[in-house]
PDB file of N, CA and C in Angstrom:
ATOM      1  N   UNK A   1      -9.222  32.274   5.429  1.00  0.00           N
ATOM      2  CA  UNK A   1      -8.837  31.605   4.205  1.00  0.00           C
ATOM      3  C   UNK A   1      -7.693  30.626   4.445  1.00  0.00           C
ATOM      4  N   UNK A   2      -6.740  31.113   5.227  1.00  0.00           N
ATOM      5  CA  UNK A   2      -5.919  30.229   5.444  1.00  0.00           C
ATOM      6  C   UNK A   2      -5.846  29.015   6.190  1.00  0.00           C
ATOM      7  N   UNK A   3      -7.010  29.399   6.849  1.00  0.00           N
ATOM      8  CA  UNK A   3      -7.452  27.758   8.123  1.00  0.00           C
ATOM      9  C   UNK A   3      -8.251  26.717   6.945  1.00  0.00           C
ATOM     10  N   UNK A   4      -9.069  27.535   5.818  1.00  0.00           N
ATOM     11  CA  UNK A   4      -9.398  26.373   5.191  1.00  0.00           C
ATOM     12  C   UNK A   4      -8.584  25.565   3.963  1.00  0.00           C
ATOM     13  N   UNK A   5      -7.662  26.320   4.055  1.00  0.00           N
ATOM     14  CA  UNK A   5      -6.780  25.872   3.108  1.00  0.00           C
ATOM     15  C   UNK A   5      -5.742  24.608   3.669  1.00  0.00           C
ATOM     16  N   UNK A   6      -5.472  24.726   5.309  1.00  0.00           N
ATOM     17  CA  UNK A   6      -4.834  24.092   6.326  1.00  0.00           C
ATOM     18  C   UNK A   6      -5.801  23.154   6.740  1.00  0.00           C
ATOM     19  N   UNK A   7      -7.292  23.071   6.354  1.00  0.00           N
ATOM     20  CA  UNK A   7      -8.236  21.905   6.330  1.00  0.00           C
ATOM     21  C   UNK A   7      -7.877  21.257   5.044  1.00  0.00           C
ATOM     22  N   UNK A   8      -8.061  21.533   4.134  1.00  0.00           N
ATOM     23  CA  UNK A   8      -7.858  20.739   2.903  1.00  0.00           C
ATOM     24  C   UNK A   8      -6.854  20.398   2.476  1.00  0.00           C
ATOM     25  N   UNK A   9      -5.515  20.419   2.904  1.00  0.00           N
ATOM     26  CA  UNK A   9      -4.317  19.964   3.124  1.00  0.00           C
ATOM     27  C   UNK A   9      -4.604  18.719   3.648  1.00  0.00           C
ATOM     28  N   UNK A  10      -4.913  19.069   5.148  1.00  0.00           N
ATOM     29  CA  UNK A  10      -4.748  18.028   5.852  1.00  0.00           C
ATOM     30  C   UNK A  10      -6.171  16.676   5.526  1.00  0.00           C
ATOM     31  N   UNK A  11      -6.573  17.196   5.234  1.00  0.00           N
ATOM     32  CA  UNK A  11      -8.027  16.049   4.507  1.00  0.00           C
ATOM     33  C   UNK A  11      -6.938  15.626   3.053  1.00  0.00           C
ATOM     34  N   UNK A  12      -6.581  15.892   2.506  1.00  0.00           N
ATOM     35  CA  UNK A  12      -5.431  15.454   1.235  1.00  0.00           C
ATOM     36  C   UNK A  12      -4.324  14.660   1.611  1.00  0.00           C
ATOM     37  N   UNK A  13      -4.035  15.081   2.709  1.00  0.00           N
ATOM     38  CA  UNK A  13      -3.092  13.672   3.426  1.00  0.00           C
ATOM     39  C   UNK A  13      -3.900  12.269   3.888  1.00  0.00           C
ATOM     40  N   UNK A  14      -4.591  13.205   4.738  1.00  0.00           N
ATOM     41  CA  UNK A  14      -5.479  11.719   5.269  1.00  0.00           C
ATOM     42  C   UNK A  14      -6.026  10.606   4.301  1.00  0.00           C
ATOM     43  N   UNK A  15      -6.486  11.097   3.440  1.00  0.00           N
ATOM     44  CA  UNK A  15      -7.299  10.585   1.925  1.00  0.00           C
ATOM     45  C   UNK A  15      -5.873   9.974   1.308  1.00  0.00           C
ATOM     46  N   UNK A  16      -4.398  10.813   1.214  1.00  0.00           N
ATOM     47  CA  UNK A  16      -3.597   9.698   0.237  1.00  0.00           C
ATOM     48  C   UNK A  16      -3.069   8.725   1.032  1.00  0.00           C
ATOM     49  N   UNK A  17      -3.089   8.839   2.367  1.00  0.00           N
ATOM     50  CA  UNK A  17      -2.837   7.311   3.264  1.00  0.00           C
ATOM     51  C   UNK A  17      -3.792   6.631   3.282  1.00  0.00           C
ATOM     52  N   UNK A  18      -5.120   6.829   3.151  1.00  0.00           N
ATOM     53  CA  UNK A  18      -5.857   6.008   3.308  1.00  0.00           C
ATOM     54  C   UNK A  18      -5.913   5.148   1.836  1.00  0.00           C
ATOM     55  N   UNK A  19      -5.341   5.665   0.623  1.00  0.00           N
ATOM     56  CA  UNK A  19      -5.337   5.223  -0.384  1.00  0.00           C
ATOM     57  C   UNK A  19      -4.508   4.472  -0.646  1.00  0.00           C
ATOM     58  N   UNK A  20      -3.142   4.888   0.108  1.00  0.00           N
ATOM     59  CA  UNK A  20      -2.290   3.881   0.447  1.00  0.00           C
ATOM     60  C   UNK A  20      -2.402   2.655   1.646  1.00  0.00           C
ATOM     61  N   UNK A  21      -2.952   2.913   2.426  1.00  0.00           N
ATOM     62  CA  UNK A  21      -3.323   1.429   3.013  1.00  0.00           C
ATOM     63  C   UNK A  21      -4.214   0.326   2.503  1.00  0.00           C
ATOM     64  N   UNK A  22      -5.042   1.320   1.834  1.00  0.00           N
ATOM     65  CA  UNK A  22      -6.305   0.279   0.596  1.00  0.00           C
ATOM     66  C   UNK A  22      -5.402  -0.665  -0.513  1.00  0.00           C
ATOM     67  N   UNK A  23      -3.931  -0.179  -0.477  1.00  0.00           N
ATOM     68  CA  UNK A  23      -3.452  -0.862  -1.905  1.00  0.00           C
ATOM     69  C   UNK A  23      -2.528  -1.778  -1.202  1.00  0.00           C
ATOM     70  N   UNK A  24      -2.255  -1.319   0.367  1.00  0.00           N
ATOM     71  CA  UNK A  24      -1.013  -2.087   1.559  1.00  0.00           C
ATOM     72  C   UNK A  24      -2.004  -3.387   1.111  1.00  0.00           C
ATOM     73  N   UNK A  25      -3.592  -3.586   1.624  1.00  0.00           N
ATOM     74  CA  UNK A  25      -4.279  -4.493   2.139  1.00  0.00           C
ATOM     75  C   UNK A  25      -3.957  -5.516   0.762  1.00  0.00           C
ATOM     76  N   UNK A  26      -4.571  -4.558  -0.910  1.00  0.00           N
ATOM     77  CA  UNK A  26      -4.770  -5.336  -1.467  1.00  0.00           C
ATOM     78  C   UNK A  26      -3.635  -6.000  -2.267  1.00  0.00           C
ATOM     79  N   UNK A  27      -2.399  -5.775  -1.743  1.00  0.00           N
ATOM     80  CA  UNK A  27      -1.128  -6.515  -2.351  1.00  0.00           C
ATOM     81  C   UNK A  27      -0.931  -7.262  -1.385  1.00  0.00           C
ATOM     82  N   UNK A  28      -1.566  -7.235   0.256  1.00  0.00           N
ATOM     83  CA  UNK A  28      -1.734  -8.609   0.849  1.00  0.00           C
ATOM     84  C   UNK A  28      -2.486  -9.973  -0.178  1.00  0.00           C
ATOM     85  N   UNK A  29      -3.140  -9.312  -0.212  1.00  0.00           N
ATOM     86  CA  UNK A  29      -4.483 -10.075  -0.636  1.00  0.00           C
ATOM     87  C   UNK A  29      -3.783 -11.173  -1.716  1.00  0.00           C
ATOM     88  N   UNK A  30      -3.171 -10.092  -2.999  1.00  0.00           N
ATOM     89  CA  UNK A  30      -3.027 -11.106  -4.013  1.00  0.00           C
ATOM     90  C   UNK A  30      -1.821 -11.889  -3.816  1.00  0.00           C
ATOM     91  N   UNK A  31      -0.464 -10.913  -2.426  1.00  0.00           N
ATOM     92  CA  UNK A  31       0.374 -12.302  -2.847  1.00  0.00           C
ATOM     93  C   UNK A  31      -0.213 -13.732  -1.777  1.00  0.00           C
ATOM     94  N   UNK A  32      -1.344 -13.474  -1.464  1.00  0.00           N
ATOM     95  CA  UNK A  32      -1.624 -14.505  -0.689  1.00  0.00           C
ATOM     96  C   UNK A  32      -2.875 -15.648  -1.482  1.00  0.00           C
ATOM     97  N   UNK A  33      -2.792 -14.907  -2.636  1.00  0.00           N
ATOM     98  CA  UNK A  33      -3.621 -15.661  -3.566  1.00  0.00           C
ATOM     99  C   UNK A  33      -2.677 -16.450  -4.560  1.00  0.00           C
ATOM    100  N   UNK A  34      -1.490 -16.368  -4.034  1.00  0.00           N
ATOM    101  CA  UNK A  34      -0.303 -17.216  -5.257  1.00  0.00           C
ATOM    102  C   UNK A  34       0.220 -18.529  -4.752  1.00  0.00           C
ATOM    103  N   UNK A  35       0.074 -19.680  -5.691  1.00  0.00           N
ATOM    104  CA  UNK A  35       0.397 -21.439  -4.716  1.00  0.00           C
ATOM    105  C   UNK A  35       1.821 -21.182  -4.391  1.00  0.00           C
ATOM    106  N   UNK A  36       1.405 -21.680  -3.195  1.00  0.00           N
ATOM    107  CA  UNK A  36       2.968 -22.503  -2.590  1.00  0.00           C
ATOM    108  C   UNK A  36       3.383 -23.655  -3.484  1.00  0.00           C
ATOM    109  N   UNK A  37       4.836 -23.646  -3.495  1.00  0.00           N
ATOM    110  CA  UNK A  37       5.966 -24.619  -3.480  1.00  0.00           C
ATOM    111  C   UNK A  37       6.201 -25.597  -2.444  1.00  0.00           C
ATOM    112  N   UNK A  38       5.540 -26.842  -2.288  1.00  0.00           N
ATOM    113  CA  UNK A  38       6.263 -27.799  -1.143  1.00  0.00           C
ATOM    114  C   UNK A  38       7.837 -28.916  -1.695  1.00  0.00           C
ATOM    115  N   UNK A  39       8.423 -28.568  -1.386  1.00  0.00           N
ATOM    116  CA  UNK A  39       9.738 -29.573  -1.837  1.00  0.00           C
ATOM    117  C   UNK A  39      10.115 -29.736  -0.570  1.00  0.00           C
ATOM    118  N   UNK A  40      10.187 -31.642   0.071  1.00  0.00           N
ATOM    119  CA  UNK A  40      10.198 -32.042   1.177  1.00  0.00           C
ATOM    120  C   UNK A  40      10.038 -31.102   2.580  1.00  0.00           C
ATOM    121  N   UNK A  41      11.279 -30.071   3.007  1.00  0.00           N
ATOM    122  CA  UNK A  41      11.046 -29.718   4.182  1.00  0.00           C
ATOM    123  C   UNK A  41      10.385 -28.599   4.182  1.00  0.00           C
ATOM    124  N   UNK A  42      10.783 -27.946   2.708  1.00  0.00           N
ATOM    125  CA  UNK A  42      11.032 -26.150   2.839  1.00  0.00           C
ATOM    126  C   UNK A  42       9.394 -26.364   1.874  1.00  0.00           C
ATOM    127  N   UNK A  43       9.307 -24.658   2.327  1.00  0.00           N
ATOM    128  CA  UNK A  43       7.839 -24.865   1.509  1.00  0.00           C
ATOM    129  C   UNK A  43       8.369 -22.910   1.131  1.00  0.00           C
ATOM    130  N   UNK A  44       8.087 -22.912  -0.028  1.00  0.00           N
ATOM    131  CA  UNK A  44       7.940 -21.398  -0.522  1.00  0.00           C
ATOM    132  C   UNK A  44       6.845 -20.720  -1.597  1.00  0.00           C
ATOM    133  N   UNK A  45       6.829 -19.791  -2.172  1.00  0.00           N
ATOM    134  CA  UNK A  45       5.697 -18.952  -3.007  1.00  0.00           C
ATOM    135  C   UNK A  45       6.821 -18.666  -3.842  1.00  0.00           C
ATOM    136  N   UNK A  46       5.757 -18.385  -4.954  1.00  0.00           N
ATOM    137  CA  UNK A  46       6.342 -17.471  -5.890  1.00  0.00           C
ATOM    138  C   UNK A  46       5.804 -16.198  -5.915  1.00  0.00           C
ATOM    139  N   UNK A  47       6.808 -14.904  -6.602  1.00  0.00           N
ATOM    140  CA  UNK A  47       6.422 -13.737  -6.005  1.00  0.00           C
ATOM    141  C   UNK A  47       5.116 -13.594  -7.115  1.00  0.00           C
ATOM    142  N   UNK A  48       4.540 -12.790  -6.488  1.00  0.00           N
ATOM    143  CA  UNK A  48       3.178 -12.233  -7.471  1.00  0.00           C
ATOM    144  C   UNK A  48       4.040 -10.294  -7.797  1.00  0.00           C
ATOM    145  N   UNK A  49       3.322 -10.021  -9.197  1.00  0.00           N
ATOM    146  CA  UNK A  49       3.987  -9.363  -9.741  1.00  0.00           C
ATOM    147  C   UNK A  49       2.675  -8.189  -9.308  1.00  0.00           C
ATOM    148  N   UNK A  50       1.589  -8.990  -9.402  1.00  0.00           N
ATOM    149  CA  UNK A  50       0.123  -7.878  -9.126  1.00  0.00           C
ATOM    150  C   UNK A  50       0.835  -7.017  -7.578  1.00  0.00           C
ATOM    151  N   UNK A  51       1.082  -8.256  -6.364  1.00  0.00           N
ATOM    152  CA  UNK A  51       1.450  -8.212  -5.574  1.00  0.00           C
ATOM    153  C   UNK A  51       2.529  -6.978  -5.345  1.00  0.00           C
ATOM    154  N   UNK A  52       3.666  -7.111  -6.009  1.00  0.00           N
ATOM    155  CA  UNK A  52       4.578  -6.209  -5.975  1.00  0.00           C
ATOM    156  C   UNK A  52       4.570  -4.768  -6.883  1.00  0.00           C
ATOM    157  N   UNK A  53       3.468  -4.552  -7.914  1.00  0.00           N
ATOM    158  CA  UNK A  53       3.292  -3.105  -8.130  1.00  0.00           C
ATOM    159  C   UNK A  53       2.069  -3.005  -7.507  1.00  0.00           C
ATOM    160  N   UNK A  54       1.219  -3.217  -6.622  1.00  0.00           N
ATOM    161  CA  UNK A  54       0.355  -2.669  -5.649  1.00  0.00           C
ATOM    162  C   UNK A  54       0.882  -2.044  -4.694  1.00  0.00           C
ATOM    163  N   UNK A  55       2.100  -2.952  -3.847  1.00  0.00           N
ATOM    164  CA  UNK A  55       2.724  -2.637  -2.713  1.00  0.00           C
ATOM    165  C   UNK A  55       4.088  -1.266  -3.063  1.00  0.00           C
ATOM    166  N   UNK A  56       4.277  -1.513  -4.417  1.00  0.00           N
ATOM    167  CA  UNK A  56       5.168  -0.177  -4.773  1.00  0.00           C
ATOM    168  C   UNK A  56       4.497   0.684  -5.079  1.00  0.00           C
ATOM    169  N   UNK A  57       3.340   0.837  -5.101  1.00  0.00           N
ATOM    170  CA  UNK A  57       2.380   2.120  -5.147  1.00  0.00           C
ATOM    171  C   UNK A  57       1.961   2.666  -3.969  1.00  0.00           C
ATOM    172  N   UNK A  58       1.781   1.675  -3.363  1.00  0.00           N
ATOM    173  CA  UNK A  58       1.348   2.070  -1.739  1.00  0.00           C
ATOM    174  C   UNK A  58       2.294   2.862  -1.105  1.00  0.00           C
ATOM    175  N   UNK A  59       3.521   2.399  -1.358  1.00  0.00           N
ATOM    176  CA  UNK A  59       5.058   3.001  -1.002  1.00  0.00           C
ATOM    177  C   UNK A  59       4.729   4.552  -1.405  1.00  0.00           C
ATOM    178  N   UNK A  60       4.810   4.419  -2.761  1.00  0.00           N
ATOM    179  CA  UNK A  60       4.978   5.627  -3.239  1.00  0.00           C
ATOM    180  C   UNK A  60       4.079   6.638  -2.693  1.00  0.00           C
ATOM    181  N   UNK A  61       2.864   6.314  -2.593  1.00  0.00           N
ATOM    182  CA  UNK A  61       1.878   7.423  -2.304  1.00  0.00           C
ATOM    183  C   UNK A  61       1.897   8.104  -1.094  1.00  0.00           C
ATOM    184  N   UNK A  62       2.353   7.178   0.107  1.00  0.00           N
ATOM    185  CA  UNK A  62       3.016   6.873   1.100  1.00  0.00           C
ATOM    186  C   UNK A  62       3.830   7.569   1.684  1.00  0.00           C
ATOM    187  N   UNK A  63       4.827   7.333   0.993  1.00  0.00           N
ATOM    188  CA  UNK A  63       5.922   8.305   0.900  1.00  0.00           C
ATOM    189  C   UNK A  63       5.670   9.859   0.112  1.00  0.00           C
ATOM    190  N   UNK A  64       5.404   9.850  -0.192  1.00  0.00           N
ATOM    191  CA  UNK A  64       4.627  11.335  -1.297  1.00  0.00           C
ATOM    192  C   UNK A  64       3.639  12.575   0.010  1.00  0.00           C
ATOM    193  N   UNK A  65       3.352  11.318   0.777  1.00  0.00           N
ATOM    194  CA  UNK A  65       2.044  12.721   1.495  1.00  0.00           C
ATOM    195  C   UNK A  65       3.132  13.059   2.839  1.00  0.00           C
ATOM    196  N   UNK A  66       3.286  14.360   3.011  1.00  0.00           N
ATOM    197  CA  UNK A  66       3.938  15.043   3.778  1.00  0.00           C
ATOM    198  C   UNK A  66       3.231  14.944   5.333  1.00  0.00           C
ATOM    199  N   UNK A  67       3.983  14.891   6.486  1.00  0.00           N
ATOM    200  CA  UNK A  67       3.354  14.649   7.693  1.00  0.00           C
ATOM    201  C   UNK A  67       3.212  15.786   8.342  1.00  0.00           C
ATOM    202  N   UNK A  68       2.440  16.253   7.699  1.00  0.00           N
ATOM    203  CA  UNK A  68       1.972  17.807   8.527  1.00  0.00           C
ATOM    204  C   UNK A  68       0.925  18.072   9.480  1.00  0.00           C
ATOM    205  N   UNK A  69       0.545  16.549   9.321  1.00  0.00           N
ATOM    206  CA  UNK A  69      -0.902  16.669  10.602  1.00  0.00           C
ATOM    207  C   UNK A  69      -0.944  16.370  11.623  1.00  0.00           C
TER     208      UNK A  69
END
């Protein structure tokens, strides 16, 4: 009982990182879907907001699954 309980732990970690890298990718995605700023030399973005609560979720979940495996 206890080895399968020490399986499904560790399948519960694996699964919330993997849920967290799915949200790493897709807060790539959108701040790379936001226009640049060119003013002569410098060129910048504006932040995407989708962008930044994707990537603070990713954090969180992230941070949340214990490294027991």
């Amino acid at each position: 009982m206890v080895k399968i309980g020490g399986v499904l732990v560790c399948m519960l970690i694996v699964a919330m990182d993997v849920v967290a890298g799915v949200l790493g990718i897709q807060a790539e995605i959108a701040q790379n879907k936001v226009k640049h700023l060119r003013l002569w030399i410098f060129e910048c973005r504006d932040p995407s907001q989708d962008a930044f609560k994707l990537g603070l979720a990713a954090a969180g979940i992230s941070r949340a699954s214990p490294c027991y495996c």
